[in-house]
Protein backbone atom coordinates (compact mmCIF):
# COMPACT_ATOMS: atom_id res chain seq x y z
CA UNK A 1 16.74 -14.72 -28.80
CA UNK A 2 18.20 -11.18 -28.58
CA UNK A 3 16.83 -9.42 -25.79
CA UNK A 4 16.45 -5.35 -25.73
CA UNK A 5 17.22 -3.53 -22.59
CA UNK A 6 13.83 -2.77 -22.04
CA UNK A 7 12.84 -6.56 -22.37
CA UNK A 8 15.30 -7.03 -19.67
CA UNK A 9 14.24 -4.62 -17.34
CA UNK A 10 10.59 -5.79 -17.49
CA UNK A 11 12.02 -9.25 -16.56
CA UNK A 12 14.14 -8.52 -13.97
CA UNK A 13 11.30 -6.34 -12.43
CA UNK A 14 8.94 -9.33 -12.74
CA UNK A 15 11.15 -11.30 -11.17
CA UNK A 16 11.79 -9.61 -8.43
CA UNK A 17 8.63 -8.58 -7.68
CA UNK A 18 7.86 -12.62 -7.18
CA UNK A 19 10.46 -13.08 -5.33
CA UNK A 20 10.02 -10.32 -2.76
CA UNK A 21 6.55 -11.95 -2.57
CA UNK A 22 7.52 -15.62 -2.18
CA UNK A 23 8.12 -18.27 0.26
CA UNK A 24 10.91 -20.36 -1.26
CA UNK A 25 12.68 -20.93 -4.55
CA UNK A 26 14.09 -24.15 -6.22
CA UNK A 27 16.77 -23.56 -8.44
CA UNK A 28 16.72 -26.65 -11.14
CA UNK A 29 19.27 -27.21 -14.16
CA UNK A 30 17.08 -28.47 -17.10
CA UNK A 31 19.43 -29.59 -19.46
CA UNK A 32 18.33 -32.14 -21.33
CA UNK A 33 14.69 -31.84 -21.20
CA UNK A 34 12.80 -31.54 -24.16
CA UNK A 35 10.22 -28.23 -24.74
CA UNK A 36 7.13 -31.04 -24.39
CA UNK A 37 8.48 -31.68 -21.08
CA UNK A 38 8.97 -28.04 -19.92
CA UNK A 39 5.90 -27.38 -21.17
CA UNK A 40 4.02 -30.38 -19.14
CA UNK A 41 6.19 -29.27 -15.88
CA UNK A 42 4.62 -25.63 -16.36
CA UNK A 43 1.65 -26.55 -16.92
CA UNK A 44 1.72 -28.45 -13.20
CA UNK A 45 3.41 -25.61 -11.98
CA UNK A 46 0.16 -23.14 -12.72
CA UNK A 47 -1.79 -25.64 -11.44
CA UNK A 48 -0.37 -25.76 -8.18
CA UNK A 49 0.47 -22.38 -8.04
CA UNK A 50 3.96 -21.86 -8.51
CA UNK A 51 6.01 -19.14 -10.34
CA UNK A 52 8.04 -20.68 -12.63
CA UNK A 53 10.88 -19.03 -14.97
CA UNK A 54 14.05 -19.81 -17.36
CA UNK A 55 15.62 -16.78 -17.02
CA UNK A 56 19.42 -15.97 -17.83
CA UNK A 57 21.41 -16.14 -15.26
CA UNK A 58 22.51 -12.08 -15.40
CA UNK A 59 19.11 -11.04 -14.70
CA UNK A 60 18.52 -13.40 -11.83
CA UNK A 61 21.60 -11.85 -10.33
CA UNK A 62 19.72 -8.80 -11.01
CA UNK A 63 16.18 -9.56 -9.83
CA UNK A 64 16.97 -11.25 -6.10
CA UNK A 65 19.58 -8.41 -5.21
CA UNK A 66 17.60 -6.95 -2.59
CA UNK A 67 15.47 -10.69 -1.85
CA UNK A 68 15.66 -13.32 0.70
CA UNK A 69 16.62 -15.42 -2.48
CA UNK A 70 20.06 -13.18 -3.12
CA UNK A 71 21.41 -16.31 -1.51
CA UNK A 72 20.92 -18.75 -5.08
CA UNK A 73 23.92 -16.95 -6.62
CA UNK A 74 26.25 -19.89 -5.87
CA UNK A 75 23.97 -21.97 -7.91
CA UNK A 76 23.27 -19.86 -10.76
CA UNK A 77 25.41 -21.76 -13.36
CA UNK A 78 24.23 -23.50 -16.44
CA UNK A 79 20.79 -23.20 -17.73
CA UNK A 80 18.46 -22.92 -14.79
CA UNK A 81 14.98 -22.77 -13.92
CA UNK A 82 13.39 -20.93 -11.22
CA UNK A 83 10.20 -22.33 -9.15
CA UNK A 84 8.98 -19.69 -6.75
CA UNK A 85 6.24 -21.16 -3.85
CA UNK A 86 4.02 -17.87 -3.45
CA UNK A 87 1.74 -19.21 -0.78
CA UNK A 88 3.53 -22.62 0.69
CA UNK A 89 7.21 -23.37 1.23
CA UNK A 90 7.14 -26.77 0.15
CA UNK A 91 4.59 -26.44 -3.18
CA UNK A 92 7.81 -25.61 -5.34
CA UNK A 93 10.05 -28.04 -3.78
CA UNK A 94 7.32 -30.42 -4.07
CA UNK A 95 6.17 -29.67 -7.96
CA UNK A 96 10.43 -30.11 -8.95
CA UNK A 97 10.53 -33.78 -6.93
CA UNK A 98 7.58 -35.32 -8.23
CA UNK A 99 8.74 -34.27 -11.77
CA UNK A 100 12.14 -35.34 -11.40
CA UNK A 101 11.19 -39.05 -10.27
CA UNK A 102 10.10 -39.69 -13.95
CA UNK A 103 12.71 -36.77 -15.71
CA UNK A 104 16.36 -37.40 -14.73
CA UNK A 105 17.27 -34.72 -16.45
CA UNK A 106 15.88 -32.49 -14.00
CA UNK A 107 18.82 -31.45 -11.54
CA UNK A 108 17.91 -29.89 -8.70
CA UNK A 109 20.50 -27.18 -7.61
CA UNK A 110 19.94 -25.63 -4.49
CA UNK A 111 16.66 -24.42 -2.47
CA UNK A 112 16.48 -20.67 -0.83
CA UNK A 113 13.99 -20.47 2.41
CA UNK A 114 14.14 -17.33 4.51
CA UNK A 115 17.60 -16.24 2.94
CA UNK A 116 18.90 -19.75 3.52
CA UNK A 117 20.59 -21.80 0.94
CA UNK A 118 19.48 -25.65 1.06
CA UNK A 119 21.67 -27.79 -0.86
CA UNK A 120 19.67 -30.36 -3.12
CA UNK A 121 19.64 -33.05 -0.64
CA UNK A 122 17.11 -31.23 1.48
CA UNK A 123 14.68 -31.30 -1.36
CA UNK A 124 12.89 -34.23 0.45
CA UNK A 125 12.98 -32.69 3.57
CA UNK A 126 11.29 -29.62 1.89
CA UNK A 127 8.80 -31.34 -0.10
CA UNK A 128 7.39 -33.30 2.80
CA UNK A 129 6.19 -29.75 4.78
CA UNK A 130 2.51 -29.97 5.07
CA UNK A 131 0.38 -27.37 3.49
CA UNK A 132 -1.57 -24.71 5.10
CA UNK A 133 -4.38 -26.49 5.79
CA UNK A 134 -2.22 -29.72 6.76
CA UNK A 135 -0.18 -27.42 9.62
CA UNK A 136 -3.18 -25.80 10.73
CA UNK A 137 -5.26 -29.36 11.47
CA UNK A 138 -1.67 -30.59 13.05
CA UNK A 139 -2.04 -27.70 15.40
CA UNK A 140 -5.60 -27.91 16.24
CA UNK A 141 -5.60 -31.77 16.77
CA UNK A 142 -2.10 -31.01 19.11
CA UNK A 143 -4.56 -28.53 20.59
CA UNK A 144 -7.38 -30.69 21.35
CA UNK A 145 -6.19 -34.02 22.42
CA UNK A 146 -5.48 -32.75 26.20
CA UNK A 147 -9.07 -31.72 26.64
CA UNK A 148 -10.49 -34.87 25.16
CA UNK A 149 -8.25 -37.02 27.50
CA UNK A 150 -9.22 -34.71 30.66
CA UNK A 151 -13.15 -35.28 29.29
CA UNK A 152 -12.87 -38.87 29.15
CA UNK A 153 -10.87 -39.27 32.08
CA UNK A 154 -13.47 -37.74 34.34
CA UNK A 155 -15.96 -39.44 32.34
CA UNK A 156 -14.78 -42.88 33.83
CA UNK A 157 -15.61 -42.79 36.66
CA UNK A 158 -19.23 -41.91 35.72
CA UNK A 159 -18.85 -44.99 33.26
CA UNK A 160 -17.74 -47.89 35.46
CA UNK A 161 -20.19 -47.07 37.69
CA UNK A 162 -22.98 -47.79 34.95
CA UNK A 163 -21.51 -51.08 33.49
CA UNK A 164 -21.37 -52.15 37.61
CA UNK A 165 -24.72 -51.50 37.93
CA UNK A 166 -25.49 -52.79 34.92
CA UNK A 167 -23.15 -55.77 35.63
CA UNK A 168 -25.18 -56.11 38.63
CA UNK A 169 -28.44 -55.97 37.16
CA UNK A 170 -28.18 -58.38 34.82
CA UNK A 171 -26.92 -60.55 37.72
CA UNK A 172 -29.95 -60.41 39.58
CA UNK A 173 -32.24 -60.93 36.57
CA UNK A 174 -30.24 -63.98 35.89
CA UNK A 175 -30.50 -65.38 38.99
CA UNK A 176 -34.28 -64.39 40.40
């Protein structure tokens, strides 16, 4: 498909204005897959929230000049897709791995987080970062536990001195 200049523009600008937005991007070579597939990997994409793209390589070039993701260049060879996380840094990473367990054909290329470039063997690493929500219950749970252990450790005191009396109770019931 021929693409004007003014098609171009308006998809570099889109781009960019994503990706001066997002979190992370997963740069994926799709060769091979067929448009039922890439249409069933988008669809999970918009349900999870990620920005996906094909997008000539040119006008990627173009659209993360002045990003954290300027760092993808090396990758940008072949046909690639783009998977921007808006709100989480591991929703993209995470969308591309659980596709490509049942699609092979699904390379990934390299990962971009905070102008770093992640080579593909980090995907794992990347997918596995909790959410929001899973980072925020981490913290208040890390937050927590020292109070509840100085609660129930002045607590026992108070506690063994029931279960003696108690102990001692039932003693004297049993025996009088």
């Amino acid at each position: 498909m021929v693409l004007r200049l003014t098609d171009k523009k308006a998809i570099v600008a889109e781009v960019s204005e994503v990706a001066s937005t997002a979190t992370s991007a997963v740069a994926a070579e799709y060769r091979g897959l067929t448009v039922g597939e890439m249409t069933e990997l988008r669809q999970q994409a918009r349900k999870v929230g990620v920005y996906m793209r094909v997008i000539r390589n040119t006008l990627v070039d173009r659209a993360v000049e002045n990003t954290a993701f300027v760092c993808l260049r090396p990758v940008l060879q072949g046909p690639i897709i783009l998977a921007f996380s808006r709100h989480e840094p591991g929703a993209a990473a995470r969308l591309i791995k659980d596709f490509a367990k049942t699609h092979e054909k699904l390379v990934v290329k390299g990962i971009a987080i905070d102008g770093q470039l992640l080579d593909a063997k980090q995907l794992e690493f990347i997918a596995n970062l909790p959410t929001k929500e899973e980072a925020i219950s981490l913290l208040m749970a890390a937050l927590k536990a020292p109070l509840t252990k100085l609660v129930r450790t002045l607590a026992e005191p108070h506690t063994k001195l029931v279960r003696a009396i108690a102990a001692l109770r039932d003693q004297k019931q049993a025996a009088g």
